[in-house]
Protein backbone atom coordinates (compact mmCIF):
# COMPACT_ATOMS: atom_id res chain seq x y z
CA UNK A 1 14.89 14.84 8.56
CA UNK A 2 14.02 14.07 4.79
CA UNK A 3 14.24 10.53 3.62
CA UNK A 4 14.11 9.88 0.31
CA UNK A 5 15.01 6.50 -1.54
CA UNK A 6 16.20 5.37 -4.41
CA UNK A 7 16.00 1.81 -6.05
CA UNK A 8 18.60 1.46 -9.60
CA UNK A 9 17.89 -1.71 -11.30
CA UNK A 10 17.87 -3.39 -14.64
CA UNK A 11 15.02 -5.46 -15.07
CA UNK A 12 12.32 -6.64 -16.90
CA UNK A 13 8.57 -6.01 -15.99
CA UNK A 14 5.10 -7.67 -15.53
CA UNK A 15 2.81 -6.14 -13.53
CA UNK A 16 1.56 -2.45 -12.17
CA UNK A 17 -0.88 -0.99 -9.10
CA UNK A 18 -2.08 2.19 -8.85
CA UNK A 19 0.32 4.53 -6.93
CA UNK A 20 1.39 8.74 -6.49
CA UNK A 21 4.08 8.18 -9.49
CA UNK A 22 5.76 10.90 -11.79
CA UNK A 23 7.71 9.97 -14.30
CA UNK A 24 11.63 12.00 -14.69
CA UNK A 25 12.48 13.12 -18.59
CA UNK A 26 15.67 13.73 -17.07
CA UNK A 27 16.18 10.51 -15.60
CA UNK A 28 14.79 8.87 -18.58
CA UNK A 29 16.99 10.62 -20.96
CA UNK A 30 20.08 9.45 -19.11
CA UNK A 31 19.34 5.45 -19.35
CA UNK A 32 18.53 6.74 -23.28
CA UNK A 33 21.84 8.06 -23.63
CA UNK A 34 23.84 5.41 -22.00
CA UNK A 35 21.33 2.73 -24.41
CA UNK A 36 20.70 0.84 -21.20
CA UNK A 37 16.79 -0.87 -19.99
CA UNK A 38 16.14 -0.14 -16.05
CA UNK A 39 14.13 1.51 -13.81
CA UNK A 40 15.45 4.12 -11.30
CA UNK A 41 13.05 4.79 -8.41
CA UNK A 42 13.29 7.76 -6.06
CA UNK A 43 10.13 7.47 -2.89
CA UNK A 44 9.78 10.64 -0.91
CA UNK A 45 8.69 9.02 2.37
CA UNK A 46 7.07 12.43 3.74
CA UNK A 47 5.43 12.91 0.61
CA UNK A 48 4.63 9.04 0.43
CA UNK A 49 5.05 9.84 -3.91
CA UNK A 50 7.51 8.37 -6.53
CA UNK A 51 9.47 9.96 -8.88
CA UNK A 52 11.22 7.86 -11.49
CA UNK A 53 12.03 6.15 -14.67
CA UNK A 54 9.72 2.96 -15.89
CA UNK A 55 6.98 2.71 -13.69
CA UNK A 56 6.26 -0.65 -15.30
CA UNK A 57 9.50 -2.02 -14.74
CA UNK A 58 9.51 -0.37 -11.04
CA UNK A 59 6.58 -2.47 -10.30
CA UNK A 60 7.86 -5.39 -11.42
CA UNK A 61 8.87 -8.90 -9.10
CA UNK A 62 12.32 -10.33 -9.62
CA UNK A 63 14.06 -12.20 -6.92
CA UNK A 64 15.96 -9.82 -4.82
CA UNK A 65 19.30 -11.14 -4.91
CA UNK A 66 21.45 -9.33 -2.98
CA UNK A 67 19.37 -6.72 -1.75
CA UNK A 68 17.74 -9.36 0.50
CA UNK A 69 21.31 -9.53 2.36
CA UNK A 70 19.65 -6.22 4.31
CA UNK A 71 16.02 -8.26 5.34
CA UNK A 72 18.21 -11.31 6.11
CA UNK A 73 19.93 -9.52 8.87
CA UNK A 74 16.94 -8.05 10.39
CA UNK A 75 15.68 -11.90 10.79
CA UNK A 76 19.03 -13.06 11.73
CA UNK A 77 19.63 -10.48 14.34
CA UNK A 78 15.90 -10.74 15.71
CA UNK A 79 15.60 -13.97 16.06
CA UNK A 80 19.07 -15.05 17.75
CA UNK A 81 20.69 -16.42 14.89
CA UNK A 82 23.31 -13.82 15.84
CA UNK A 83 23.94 -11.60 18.61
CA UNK A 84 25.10 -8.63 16.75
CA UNK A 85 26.23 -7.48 13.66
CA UNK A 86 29.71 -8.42 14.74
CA UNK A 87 29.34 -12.12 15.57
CA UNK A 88 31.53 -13.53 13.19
CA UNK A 89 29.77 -16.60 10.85
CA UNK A 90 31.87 -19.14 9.16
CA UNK A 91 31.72 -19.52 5.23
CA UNK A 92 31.94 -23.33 5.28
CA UNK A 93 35.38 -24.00 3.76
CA UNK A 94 34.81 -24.17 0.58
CA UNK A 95 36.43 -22.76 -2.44
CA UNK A 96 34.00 -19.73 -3.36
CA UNK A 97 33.87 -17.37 -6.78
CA UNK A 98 35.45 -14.51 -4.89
CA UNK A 99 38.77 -14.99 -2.96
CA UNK A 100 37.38 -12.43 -0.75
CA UNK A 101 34.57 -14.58 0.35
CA UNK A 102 36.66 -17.70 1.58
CA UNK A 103 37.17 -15.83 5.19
CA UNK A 104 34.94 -16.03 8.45
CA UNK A 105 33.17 -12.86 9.08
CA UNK A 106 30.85 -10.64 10.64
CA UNK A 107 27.39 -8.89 8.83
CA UNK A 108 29.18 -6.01 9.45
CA UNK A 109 32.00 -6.84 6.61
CA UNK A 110 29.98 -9.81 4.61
CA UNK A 111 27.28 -7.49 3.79
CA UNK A 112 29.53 -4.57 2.28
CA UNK A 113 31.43 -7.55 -0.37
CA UNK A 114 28.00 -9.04 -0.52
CA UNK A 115 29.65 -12.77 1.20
CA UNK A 116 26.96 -15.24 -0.11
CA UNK A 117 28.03 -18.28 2.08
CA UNK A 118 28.12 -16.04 5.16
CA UNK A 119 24.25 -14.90 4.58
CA UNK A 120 23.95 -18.37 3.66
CA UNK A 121 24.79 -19.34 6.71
CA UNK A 122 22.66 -17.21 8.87
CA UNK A 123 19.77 -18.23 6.90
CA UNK A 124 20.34 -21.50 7.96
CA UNK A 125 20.63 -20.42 11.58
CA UNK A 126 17.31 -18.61 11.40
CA UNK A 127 15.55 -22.09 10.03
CA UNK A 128 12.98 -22.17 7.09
CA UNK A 129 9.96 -21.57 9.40
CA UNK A 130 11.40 -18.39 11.43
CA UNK A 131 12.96 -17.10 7.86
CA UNK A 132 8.95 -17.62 6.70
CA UNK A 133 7.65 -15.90 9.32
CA UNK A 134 9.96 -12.82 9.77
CA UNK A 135 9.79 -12.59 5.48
CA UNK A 136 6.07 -12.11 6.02
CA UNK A 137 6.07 -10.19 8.84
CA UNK A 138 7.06 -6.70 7.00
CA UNK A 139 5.14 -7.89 3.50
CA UNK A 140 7.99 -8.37 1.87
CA UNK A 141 7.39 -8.50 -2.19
CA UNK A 142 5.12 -12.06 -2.66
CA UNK A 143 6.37 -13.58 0.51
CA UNK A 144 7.44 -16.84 -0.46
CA UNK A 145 10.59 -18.39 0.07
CA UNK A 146 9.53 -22.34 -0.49
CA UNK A 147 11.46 -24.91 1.20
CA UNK A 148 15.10 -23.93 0.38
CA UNK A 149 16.08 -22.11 3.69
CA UNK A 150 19.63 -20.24 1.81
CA UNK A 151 18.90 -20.06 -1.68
CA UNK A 152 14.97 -18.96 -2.29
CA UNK A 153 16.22 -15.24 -2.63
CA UNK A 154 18.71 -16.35 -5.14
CA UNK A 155 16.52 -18.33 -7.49
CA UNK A 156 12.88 -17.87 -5.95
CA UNK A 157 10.85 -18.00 -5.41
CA UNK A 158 11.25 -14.80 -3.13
CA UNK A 159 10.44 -11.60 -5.53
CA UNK A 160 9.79 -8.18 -4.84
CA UNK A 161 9.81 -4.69 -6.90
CA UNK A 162 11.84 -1.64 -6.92
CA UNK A 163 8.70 0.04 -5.58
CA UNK A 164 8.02 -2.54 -2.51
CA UNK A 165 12.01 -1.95 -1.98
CA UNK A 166 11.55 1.35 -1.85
CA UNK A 167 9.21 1.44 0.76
CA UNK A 168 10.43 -1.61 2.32
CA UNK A 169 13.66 0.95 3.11
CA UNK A 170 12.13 3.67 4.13
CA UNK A 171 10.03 1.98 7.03
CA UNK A 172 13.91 0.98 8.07
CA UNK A 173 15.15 4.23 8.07
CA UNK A 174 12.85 5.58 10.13
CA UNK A 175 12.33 2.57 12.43
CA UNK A 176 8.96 1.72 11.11
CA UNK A 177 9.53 -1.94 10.67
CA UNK A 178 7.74 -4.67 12.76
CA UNK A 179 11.49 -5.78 13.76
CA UNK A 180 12.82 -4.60 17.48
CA UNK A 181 14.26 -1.08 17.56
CA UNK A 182 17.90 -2.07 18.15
CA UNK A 183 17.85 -4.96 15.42
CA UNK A 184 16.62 -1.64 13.26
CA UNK A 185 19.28 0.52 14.20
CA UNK A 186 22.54 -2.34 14.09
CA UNK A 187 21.12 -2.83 10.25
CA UNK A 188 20.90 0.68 9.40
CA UNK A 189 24.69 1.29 11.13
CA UNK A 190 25.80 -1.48 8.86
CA UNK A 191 24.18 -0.19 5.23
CA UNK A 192 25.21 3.64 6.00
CA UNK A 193 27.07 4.68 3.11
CA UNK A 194 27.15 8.62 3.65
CA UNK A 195 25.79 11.25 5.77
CA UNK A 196 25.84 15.04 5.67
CA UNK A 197 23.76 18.23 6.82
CA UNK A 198 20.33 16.89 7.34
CA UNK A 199 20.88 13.75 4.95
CA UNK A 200 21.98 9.99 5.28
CA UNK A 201 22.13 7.92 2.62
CA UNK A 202 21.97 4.21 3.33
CA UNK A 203 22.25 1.46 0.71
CA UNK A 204 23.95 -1.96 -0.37
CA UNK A 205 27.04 -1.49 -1.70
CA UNK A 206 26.98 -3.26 -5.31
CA UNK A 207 29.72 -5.99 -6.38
CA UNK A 208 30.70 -8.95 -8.73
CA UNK A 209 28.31 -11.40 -8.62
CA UNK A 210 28.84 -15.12 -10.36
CA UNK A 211 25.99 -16.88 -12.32
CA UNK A 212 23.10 -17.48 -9.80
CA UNK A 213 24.47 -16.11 -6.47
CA UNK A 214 24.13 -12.76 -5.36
């Protein structure tokens, strides 16, 4: 099967490495028409080369937000913070942003409404030196998390690029990660979005996020 991967975000940009990269008119020309700044990355994984919009941009850090809710449940899961996607976490109690997030639940739901205090509550499960460890274990962007076990992918100092996403996804997909097969598998079952003839497309479904969470 073909994988091929696509990162969509708005950002701003600071640094670049040499890579197989080829800019898209095409692609380009619809962020010019809708008068929006992003980058829009697209890795053939057989190819190992990028096609795309803003390779600056695309190489860029930022703190991953929500798209760290997908390397927080390989950690959780293979580590024991959880026994499957389907172990259902508390959310503390609290009043939250989202009436949807003020309910117990599994990975399996939290991740597809993007429930911060659920993931916030694994990562405090999987304690600040396992989190370190399994964060550094698949290179993941700059590695650092500092001493805030459920908020350092939030506000930092965690960052990684569209292009290290990218990849980062890809060696999921095809089971390339330094996580256990079946950890693998139970986070790819729970980011499949679509699948047809020869294709699957996996991802993180997008959502309303308040100031600072995602």
């Amino acid at each position: 099967m073909k994988y091929l991967f696509v990162a969509f975000l708005l950002m701003i940009c600071q640094q670049t490495h040499a890579l197989d990269w080829r800019d898209s008119p095409a692609i380009g020309k619809l962020f010019a028409d809708a008068g929006v700044q992003g980058t829009f990355v697209l890795y053939d994984a057989d190819a190992k080369a990028f096609i795309g919009h803003d390779r600056v941009r695309a190489e860029t850090r930022f703190v991953p937000g929500s798209t760290f809710k997908i390397a927080n449940s390989l950690i959780g899961l293979s580590v024991g913070a959880v026994k499957d996607v389907d172990e259902v976490l508390p959310y503390g109690g609290k009043p939250q942003p989202f009436k949807a997030w003020e309910r117990d639940m599994s990975l399996r739901e939290a991740i597809k409404i993007s429930n911060v205090p659920v993931y916030q509550e694994l990562a405090r499960r999987i304690s600040l030196d396992r989190m370190r460890r399994g964060v550094a274990a698949p290179d993941y962007g700059n590695g650092e998390i500092g001493d805030v076990v459920d908020r350092f992918w939030l506000r930092g100092p965690l960052q990684i690029s569209a292009v290290e996403q990218t990849v980062f996804l890809a060696r999921l997909a095809q089971g390339e990660l330094s996580f256990p097969q079946d950890v693998q598998e139970q986070v790819r079952d729970i980011i499949r979005m679509e699948r047809g003839d020869g294709w699957i497309l996996y991802g993180r479904p997008a959502g309303s996020t308040p100031p600072n969470r995602a």
